[in-house]
Protein backbone atom coordinates (compact mmCIF):
# COMPACT_ATOMS: atom_id res chain seq x y z
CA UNK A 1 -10.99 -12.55 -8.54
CA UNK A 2 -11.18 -8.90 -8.13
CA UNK A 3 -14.59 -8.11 -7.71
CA UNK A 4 -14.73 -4.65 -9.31
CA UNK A 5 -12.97 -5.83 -12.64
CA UNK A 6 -13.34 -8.82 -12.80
CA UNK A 7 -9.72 -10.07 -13.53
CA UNK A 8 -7.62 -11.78 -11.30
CA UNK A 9 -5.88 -9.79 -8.80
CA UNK A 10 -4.03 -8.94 -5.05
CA UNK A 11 -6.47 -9.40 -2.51
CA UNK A 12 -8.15 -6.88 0.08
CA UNK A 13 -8.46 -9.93 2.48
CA UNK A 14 -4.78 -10.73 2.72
CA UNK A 15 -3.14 -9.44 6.17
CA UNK A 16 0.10 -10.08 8.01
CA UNK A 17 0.35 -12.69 10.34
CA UNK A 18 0.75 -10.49 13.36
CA UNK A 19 0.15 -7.04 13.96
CA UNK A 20 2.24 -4.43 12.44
CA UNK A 21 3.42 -1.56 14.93
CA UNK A 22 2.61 0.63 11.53
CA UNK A 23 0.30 1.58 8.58
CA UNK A 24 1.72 2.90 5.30
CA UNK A 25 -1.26 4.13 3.44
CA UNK A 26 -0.57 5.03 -0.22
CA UNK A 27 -4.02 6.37 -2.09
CA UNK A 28 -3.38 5.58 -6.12
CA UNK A 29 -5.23 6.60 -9.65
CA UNK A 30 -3.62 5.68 -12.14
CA UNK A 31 -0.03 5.94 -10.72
CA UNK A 32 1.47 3.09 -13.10
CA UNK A 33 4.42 5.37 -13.76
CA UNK A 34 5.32 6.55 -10.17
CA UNK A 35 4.08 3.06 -7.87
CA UNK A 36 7.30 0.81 -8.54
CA UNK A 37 9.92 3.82 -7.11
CA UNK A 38 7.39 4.45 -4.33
CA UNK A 39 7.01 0.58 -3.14
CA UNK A 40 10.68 0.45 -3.91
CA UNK A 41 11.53 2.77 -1.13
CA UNK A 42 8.80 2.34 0.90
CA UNK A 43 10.24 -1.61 1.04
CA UNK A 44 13.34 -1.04 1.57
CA UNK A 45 12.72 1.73 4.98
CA UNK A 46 15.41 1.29 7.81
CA UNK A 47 12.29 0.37 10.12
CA UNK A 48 12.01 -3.58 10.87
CA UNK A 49 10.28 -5.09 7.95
CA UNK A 50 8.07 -7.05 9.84
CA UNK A 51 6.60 -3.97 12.19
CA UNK A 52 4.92 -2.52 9.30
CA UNK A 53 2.61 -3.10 6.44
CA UNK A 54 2.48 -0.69 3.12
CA UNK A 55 -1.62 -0.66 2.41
CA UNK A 56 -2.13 0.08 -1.64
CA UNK A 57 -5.63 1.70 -1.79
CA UNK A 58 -6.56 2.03 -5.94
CA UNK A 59 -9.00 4.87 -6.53
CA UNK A 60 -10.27 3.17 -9.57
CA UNK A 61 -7.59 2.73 -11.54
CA UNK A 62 -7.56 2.09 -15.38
CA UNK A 63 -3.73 1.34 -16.52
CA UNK A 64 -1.72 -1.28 -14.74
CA UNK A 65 -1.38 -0.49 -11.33
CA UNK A 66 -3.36 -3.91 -10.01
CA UNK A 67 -0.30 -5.54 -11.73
CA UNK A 68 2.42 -3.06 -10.78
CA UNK A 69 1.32 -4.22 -7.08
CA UNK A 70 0.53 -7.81 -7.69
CA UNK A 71 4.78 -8.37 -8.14
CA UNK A 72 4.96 -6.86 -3.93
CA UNK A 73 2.20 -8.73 -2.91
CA UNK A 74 3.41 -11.92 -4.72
CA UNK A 75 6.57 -11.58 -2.50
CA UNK A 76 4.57 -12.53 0.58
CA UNK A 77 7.36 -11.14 3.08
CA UNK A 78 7.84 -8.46 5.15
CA UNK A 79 7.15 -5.39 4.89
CA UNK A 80 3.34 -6.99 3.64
CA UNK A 81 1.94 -4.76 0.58
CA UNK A 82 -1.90 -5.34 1.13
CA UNK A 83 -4.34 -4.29 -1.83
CA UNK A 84 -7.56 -2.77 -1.98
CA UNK A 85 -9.53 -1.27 -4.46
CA UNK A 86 -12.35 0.88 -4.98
CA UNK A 87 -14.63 2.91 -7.28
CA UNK A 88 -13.10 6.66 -8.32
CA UNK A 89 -13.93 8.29 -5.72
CA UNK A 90 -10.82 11.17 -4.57
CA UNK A 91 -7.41 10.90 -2.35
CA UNK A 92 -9.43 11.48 0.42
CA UNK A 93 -11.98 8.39 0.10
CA UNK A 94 -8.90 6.27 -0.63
CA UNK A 95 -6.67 7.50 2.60
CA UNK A 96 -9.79 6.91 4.90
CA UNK A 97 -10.26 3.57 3.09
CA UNK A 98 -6.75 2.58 3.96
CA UNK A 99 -6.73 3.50 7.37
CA UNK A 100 -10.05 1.59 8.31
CA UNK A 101 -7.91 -1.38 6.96
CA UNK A 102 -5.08 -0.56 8.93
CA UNK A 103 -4.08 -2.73 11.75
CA UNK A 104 -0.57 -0.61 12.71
CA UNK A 105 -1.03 1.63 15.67
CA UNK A 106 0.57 4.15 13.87
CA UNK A 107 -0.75 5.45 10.95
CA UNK A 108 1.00 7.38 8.21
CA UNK A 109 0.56 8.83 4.47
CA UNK A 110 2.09 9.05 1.74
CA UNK A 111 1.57 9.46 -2.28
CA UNK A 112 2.19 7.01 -5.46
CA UNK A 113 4.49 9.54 -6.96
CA UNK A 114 6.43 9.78 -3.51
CA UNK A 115 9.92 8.26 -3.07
CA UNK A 116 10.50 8.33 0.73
CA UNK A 117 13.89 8.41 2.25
CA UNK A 118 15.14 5.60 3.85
CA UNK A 119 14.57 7.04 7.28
CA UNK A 120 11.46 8.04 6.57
CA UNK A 121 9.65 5.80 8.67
CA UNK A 122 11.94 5.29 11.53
CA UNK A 123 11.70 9.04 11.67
CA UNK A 124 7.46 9.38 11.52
CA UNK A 125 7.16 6.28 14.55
CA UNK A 126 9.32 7.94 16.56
């Protein structure tokens, strides 16, 4: 159960089974109509699927964004889409959430209504 809505939701506990070389951080409120086409590219990156993990931090949230992640997380395969959530409280909050989560060496940003390139990541962990 999510513990701040009480519905059934992703978890904030689950991690990938090794270490990811990287951290994708993505800070959301309300982003139902952006999140797909940024998970979309952010799972499909040129950069070995199972050397990074995309970390969904929900500022709060009130449309369907738990759910819009919930289909990523369900997949349970690299790249991992972990889930956290947490009350309103800015971008900011929500990007330093993420990256005390993080267990990538590398850390990098981006937002909901961003559509990286494929190259994207290859390019920031050079």
């Amino acid at each position: 159960m999510n513990a701040h809505n009480g519905k059934e939701g992703p978890s904030e506990t689950a991690v990938p089974p090794a270490a990811p070389m990287a951290s994708v951080v993505v800070p959301v409120y309300n982003g139902a109509q952006s999140l797909s086409a940024c998970l979309d590219s952010l799972t499909s990156q040129d950069f070995p699927a199972d050397r990074y993990e995309i970390i969904v931090v929900d500022d709060g949230s009130t449309d369907t964004t738990p759910e819009i992640v919930r289909q990523y997380y369900a997949r349970q395969a690299p790249p991992f889409v972990r889930y956290c959530r947490q009350t309103n409280q800015g971008p900011a909050s929500a990007r330093n959430h993420g990256a005390r989560l993080a267990q990538g060496s590398i850390l990098v940003f981006t937002d909901a209504d961003c559509e990286p390139a494929p190259n994207w990541l290859s390019e920031m962990c050079k």
